[in-house]
C-alpha atoms as a PDB file:
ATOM      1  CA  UNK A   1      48.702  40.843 115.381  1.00  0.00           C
ATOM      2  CA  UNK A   2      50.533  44.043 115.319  1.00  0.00           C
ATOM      3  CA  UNK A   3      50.002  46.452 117.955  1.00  0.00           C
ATOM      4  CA  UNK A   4      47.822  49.490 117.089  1.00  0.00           C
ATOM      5  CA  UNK A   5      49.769  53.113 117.489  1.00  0.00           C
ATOM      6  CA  UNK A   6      48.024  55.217 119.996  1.00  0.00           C
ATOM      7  CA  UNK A   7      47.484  58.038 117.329  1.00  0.00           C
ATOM      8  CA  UNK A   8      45.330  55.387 115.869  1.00  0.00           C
ATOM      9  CA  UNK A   9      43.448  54.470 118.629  1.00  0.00           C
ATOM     10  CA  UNK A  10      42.742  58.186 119.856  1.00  0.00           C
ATOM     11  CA  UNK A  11      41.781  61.523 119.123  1.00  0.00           C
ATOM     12  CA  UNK A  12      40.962  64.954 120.887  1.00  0.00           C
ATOM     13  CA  UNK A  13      36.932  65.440 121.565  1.00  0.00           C
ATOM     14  CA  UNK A  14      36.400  68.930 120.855  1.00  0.00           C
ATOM     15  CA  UNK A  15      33.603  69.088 123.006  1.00  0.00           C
ATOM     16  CA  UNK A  16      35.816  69.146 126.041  1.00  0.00           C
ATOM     17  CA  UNK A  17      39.295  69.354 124.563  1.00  0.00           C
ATOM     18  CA  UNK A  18      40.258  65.441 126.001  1.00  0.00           C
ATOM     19  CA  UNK A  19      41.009  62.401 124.243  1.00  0.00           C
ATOM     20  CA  UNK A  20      38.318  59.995 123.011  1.00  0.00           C
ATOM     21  CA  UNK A  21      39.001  56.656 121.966  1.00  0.00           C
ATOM     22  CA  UNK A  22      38.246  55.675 118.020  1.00  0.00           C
ATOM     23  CA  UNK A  23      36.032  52.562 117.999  1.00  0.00           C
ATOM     24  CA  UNK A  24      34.220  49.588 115.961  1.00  0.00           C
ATOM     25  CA  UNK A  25      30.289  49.954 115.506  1.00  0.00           C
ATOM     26  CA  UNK A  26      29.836  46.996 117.781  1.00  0.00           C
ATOM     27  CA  UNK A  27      30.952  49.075 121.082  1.00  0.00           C
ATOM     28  CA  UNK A  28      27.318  50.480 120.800  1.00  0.00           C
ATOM     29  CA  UNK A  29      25.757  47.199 121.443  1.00  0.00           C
ATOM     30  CA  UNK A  30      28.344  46.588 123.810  1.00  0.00           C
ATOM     31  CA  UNK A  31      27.621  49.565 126.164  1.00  0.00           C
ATOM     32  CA  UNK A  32      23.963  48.616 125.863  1.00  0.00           C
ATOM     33  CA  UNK A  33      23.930  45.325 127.136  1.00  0.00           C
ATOM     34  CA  UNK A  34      26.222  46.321 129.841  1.00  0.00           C
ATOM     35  CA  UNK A  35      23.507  49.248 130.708  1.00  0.00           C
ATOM     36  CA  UNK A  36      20.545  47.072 130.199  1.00  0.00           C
ATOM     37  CA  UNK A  37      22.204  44.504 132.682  1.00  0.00           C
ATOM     38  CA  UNK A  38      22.838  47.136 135.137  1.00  0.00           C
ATOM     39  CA  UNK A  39      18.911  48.432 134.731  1.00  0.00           C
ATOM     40  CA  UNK A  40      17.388  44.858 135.121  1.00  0.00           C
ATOM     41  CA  UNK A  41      19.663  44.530 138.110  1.00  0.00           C
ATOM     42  CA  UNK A  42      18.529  47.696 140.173  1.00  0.00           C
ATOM     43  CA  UNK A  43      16.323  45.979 142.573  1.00  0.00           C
ATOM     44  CA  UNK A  44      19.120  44.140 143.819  1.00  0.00           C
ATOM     45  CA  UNK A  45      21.616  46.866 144.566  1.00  0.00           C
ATOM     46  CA  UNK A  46      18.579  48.510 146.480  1.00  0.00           C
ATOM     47  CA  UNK A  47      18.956  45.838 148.589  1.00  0.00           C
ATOM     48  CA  UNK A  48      21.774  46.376 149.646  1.00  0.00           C
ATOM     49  CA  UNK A  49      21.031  50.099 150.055  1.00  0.00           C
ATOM     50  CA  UNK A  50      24.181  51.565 148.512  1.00  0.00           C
ATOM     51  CA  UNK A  51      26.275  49.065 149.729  1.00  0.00           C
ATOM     52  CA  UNK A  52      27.533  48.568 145.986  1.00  0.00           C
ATOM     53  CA  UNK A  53      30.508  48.788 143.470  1.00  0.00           C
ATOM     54  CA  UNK A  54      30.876  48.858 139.818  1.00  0.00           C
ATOM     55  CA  UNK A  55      34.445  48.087 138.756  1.00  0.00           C
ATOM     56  CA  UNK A  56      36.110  48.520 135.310  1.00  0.00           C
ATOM     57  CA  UNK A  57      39.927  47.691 135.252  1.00  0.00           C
ATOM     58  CA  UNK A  58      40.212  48.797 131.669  1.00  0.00           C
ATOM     59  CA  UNK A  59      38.132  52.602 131.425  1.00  0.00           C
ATOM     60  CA  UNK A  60      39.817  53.663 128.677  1.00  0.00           C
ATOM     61  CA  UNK A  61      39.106  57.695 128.432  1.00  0.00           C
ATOM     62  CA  UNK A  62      35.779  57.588 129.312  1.00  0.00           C
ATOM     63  CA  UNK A  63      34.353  59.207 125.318  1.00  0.00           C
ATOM     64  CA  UNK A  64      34.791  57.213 122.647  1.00  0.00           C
ATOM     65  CA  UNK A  65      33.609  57.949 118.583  1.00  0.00           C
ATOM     66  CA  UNK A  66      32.392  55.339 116.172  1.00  0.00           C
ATOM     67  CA  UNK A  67      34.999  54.727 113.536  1.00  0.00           C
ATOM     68  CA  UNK A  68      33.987  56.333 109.970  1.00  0.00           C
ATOM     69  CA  UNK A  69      30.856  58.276 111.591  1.00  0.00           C
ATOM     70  CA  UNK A  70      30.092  61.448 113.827  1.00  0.00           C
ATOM     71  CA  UNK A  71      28.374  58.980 116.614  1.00  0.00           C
ATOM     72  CA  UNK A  72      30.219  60.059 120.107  1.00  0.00           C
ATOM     73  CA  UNK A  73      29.319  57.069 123.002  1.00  0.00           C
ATOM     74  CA  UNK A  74      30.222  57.621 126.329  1.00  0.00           C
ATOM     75  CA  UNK A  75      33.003  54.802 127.748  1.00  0.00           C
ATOM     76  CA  UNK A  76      32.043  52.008 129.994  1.00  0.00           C
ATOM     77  CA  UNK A  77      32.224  53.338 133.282  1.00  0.00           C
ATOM     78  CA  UNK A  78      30.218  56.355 132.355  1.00  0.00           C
ATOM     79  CA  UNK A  79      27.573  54.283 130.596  1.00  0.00           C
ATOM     80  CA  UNK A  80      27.138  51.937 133.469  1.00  0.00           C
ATOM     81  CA  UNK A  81      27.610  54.551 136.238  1.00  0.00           C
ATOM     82  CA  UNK A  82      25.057  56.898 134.624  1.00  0.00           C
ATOM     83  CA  UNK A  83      22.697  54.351 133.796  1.00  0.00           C
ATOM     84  CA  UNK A  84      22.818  53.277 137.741  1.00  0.00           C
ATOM     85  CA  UNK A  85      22.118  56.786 138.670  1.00  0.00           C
ATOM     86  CA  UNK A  86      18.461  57.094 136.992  1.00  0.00           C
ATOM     87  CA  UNK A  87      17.583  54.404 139.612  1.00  0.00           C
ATOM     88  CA  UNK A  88      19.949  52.850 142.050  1.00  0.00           C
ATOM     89  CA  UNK A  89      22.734  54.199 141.715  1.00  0.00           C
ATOM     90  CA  UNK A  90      26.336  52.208 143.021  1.00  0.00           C
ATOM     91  CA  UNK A  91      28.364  53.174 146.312  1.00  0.00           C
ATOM     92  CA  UNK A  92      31.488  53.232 144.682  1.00  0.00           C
ATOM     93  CA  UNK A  93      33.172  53.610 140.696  1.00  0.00           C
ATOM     94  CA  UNK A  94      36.540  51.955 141.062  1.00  0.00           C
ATOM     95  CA  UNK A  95      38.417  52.690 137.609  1.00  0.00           C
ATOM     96  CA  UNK A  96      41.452  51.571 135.955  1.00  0.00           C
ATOM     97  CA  UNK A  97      43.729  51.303 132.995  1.00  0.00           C
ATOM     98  CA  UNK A  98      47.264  50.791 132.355  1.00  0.00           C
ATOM     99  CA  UNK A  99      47.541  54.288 130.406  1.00  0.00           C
ATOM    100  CA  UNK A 100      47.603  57.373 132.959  1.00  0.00           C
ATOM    101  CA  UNK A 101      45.983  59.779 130.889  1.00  0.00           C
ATOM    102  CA  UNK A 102      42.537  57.116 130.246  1.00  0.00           C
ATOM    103  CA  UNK A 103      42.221  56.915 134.183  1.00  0.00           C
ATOM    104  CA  UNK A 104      42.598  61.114 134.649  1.00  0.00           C
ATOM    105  CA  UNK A 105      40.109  61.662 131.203  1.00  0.00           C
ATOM    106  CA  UNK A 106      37.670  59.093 132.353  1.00  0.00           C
ATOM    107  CA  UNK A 107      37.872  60.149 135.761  1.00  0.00           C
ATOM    108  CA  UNK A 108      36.824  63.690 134.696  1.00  0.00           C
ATOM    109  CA  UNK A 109      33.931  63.119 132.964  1.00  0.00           C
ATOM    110  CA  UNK A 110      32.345  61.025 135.597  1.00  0.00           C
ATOM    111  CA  UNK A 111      32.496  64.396 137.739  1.00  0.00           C
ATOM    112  CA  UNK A 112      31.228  66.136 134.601  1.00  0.00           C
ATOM    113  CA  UNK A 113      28.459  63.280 135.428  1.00  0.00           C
ATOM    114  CA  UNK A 114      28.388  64.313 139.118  1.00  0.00           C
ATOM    115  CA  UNK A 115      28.943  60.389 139.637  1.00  0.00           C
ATOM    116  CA  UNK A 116      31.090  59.626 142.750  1.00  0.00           C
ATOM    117  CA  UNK A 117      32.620  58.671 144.805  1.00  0.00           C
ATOM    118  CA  UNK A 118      35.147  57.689 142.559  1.00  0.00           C
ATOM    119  CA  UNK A 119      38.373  55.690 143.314  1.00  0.00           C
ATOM    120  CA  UNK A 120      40.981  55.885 140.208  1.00  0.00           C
ATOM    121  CA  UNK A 121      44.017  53.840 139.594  1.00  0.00           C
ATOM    122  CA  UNK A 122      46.766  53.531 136.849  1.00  0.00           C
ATOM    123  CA  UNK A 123      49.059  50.151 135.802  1.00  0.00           C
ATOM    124  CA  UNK A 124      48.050  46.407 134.746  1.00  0.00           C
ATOM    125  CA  UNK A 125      44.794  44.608 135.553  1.00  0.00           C
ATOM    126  CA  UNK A 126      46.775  41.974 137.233  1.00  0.00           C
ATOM    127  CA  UNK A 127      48.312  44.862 139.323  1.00  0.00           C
ATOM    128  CA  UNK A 128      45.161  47.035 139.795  1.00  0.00           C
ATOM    129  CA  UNK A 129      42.895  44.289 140.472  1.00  0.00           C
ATOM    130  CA  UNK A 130      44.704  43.218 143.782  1.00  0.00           C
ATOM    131  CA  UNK A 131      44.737  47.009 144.937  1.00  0.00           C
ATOM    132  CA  UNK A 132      41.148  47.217 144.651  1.00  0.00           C
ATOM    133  CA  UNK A 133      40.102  43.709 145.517  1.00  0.00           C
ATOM    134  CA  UNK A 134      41.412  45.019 149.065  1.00  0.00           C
ATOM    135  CA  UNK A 135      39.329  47.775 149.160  1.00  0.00           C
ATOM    136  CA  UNK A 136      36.464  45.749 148.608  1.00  0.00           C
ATOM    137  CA  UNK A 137      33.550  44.900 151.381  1.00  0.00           C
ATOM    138  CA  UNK A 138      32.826  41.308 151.140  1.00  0.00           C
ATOM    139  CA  UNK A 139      29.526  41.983 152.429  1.00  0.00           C
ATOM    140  CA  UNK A 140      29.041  44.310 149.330  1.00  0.00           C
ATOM    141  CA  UNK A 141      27.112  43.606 145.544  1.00  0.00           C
ATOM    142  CA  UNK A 142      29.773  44.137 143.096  1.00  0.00           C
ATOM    143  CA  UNK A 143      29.701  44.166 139.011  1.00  0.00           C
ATOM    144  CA  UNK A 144      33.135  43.996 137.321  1.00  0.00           C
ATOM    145  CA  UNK A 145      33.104  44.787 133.524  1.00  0.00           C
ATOM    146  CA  UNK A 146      36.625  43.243 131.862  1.00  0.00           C
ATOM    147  CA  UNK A 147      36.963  44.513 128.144  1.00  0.00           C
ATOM    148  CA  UNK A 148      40.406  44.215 127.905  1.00  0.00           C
ATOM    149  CA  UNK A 149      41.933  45.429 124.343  1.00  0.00           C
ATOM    150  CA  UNK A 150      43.162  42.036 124.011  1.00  0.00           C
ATOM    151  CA  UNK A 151      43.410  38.551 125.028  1.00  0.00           C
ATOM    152  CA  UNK A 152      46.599  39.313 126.662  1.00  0.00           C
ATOM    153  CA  UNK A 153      45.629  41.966 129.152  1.00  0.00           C
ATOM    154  CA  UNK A 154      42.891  39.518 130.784  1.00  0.00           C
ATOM    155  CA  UNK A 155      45.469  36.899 132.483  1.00  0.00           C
ATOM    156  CA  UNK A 156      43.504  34.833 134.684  1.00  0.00           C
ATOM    157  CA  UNK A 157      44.438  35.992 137.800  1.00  0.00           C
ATOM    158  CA  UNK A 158      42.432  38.790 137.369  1.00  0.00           C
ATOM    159  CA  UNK A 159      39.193  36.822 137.061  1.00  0.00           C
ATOM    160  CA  UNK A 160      40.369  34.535 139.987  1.00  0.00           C
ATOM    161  CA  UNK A 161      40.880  37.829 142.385  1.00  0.00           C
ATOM    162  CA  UNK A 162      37.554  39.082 141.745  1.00  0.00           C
ATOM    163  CA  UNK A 163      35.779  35.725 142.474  1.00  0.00           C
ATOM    164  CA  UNK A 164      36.882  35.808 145.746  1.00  0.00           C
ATOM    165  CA  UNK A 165      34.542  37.995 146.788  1.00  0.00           C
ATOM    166  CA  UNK A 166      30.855  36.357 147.165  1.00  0.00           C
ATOM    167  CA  UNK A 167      28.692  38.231 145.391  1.00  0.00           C
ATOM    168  CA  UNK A 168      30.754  39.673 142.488  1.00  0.00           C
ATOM    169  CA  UNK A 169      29.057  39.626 139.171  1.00  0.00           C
ATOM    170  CA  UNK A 170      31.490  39.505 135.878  1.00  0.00           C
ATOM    171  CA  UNK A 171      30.619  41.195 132.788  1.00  0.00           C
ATOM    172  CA  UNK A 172      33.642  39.687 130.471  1.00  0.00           C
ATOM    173  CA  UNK A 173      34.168  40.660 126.676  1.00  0.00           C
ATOM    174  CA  UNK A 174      36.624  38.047 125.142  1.00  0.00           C
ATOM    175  CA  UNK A 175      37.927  39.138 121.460  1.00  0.00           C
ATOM    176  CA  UNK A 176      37.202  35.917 118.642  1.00  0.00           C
ATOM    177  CA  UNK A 177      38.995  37.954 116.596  1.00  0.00           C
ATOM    178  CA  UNK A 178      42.199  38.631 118.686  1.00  0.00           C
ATOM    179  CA  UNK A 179      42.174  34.625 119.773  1.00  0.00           C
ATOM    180  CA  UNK A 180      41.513  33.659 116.154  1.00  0.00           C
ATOM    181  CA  UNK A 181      44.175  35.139 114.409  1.00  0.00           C
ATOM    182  CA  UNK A 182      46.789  34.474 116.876  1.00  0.00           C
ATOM    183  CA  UNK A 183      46.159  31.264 118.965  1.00  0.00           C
ATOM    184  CA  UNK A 184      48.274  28.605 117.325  1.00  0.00           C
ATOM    185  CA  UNK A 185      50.581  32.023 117.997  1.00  0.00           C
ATOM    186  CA  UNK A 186      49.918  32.463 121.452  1.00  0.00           C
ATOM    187  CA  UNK A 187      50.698  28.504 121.888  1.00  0.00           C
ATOM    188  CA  UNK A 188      54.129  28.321 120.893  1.00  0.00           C
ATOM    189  CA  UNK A 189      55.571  31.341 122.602  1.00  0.00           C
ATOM    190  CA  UNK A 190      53.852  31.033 125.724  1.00  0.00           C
ATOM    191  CA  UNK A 191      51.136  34.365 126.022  1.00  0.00           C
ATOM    192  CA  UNK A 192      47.863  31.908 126.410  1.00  0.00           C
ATOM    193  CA  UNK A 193      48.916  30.106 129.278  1.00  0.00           C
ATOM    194  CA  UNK A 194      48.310  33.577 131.145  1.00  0.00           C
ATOM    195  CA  UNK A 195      44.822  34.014 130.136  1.00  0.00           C
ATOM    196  CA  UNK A 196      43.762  30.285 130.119  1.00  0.00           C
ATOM    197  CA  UNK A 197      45.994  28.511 132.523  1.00  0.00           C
ATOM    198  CA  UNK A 198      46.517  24.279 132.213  1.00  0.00           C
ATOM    199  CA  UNK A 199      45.142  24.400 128.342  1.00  0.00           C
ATOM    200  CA  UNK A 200      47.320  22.242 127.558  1.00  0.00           C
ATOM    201  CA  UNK A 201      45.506  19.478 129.300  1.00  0.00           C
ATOM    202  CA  UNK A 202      42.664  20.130 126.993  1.00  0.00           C
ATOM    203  CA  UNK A 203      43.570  21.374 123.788  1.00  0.00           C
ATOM    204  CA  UNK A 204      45.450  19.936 120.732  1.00  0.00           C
ATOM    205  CA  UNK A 205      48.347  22.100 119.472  1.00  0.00           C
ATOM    206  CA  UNK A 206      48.000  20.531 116.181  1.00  0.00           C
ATOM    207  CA  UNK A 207      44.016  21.163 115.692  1.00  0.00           C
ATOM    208  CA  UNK A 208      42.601  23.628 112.806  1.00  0.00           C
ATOM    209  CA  UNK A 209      42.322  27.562 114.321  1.00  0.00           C
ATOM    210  CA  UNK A 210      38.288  27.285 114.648  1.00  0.00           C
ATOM    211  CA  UNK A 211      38.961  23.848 116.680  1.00  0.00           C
ATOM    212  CA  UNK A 212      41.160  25.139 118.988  1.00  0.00           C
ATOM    213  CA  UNK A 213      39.615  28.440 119.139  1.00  0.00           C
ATOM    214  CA  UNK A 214      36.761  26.741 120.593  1.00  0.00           C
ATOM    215  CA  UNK A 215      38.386  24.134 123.549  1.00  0.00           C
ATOM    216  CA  UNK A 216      40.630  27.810 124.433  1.00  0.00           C
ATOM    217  CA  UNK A 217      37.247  29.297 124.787  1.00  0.00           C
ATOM    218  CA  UNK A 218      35.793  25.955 126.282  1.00  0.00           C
ATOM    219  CA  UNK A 219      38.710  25.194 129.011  1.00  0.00           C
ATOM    220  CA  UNK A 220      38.505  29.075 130.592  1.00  0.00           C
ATOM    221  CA  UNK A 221      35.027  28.602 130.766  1.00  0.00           C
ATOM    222  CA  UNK A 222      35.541  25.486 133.042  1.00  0.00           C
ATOM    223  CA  UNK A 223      37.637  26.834 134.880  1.00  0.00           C
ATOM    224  CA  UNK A 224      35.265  30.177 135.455  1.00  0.00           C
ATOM    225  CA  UNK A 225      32.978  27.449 136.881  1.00  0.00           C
ATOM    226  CA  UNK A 226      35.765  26.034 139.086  1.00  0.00           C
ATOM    227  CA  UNK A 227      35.391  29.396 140.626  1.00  0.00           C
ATOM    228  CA  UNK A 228      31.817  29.002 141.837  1.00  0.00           C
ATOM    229  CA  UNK A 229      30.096  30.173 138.737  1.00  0.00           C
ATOM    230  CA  UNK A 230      28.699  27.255 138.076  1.00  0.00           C
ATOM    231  CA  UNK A 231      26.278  28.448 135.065  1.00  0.00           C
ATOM    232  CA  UNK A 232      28.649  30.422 133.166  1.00  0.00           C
ATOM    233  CA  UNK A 233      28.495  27.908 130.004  1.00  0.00           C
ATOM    234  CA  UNK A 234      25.056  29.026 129.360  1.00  0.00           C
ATOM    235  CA  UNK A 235      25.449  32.888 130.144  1.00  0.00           C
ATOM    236  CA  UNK A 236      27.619  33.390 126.615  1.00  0.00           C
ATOM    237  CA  UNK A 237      26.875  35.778 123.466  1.00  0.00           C
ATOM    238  CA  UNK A 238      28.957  35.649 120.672  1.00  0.00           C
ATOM    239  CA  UNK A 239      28.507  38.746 118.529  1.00  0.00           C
ATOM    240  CA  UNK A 240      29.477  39.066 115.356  1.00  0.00           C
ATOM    241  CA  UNK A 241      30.211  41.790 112.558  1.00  0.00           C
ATOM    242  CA  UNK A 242      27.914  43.330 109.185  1.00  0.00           C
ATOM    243  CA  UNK A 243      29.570  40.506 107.317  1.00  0.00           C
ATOM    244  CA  UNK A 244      28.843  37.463 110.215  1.00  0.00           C
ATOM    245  CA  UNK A 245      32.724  37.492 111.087  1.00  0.00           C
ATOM    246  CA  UNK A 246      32.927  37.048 114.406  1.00  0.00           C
ATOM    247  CA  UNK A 247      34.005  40.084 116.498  1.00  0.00           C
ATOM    248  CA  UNK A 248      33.884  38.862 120.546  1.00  0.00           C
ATOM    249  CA  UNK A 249      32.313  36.592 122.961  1.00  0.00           C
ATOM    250  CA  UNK A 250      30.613  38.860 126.102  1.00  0.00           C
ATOM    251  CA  UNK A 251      29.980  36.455 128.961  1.00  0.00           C
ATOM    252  CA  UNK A 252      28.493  36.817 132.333  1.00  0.00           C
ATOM    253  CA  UNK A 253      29.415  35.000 135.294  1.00  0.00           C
ATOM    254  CA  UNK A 254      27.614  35.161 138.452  1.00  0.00           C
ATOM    255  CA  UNK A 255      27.309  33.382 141.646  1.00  0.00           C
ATOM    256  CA  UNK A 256      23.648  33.896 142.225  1.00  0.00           C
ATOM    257  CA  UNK A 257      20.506  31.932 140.802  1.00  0.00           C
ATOM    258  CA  UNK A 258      19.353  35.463 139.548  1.00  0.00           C
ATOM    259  CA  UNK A 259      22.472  36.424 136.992  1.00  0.00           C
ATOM    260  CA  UNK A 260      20.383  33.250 134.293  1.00  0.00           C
ATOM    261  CA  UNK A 261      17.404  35.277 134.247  1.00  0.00           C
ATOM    262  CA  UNK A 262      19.024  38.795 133.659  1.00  0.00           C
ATOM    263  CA  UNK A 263      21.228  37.671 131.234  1.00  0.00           C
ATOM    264  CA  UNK A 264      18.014  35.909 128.999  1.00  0.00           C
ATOM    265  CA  UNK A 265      16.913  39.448 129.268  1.00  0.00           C
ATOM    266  CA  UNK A 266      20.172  40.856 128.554  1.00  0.00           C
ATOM    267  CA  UNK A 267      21.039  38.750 125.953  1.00  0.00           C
ATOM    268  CA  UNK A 268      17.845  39.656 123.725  1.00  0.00           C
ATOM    269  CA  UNK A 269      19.361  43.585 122.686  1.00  0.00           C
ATOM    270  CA  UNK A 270      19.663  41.905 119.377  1.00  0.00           C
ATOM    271  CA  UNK A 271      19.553  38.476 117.137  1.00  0.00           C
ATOM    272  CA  UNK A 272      22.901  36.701 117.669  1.00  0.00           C
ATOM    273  CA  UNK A 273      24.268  33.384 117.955  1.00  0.00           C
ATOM    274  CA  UNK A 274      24.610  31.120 121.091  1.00  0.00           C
ATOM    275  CA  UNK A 275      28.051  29.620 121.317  1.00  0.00           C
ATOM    276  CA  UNK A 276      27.914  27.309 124.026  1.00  0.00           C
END
């Protein structure tokens, strides 16, 4: 799939002169389950009376503007960070993204947001993640949202840092559409044993797109679980398009007995279809 110009992907908000990102209607729902699931989980980050993190390796600017329409949504972090603020709010933002100018935009409307303290850094996931993983209390509550552009900036390192940590909730969007058009792709020249290491064990090479599609999707599920999120399988949305193609998989993996019962809360923001 060809790589999308950054003139395509952006444009300047004139409400504060930075750059907004140009997006598909389905980011709405998107930031609403993510601030739903960070709602329904208040109580517990009061537990742990500020000892908290939300972490988003992949910020973007921070604005963003529904493609073909004058709706402006605020980016992930924001979204999350000032949903957590109207109850509970987190310890500590730690943002990232592999483009400089995302990490300084987003970074300056969270102080717009008076949300802080915020801890900012710029390069891969893979890279990023270790930085921050060190920072990280293991005593602490910690949500990660991954929404990577693309299959290939999610290799599965990044997933196995995080779940080092014991009580580190993962918010992951997968794209169907990305894996669909490109896995027999991916295959051959080498890109999906990155994001779903030992597949070859599981999948056939030769199997239609949709079947293989589906034991990609299956196999880094398992080995989620191999992780000590044992009930990811049944924490997994796909969401689809206007026309019922499929647009991404959002999955939630948690440690504790509590992540099943937010996400059947989480998981009701609209009619979709159960994958697994």
């Amino acid at each position: 799939m060809p790589t999308k110009r950054k003139e395509d992907r952006y444009e300047l908000d004139p409400a504060d002169g930075l750059r907004r990102e140009l997006v598909g209607p389905w980011a709405q729902e998107k930031h609403q389950r993510l601030r739903h699931y960070v709602d329904i989980s208040r109580a517990a980050r009061r537990k742990f009376q500020g000892n908290s993190t939300f972490i988003d390796l992949y910020c973007g600017p921070g604005r963003a503007r529904i493609k073909n329409s004058n709706i402006v949504i605020p980016g992930s972090a924001i979204a999350a960070a000032s949903e957590a603020q109207r109850h509970s709010a987190f310890g500590e933002i730690y943002i990232a993204d592999l483009d400089e100018t995302n990490v300084a935009h987003c970074e300056q409307r969270l102080e717009q947001e008076h949300i802080q303290p915020v801890f900012s850094f710029v390069g891969e996931a893979e890279t990023t993640v270790r930085t921050i993983r060190q920072k990280l209390s293991p005593s602490a509550l910690h949500l990660a949202f991954l929404d990577p552009y693309n299959i290939q900036a999610l290799p599965f390192s990044v997933i196995r840092t995080l779940a080092e940590l014991p009580r580190m909730d993962l918010l992951i969007h997968v794209s169907t559409m990305d894996l669909q058009r490109n896995v027999k792709a991916f295959m051959a020249n080498g890109k999906l044993d990155r994001f779903a290491p030992g597949w070859r064990e599981r999948v056939e090479p030769a199997a239609r797109n949709d079947v293989a599609l589906l034991a990609v999707f299956h196999h880094w599920c398992d080995l989620i679980r191999k992780l000590g999120y044992q009930e990811v399988g049944d924490l997994v949305e796909r969401v689809s398009g206007a026309r019922n193609q499929p647009l991404y998989w959002l999955v939630l993996a948690s440690k504790n007995s509590l992540g099943k019962e937010f996400w059947g809360k989480v998981s009701n923001v609209s009619p979709q279809q159960r994958l697994l």
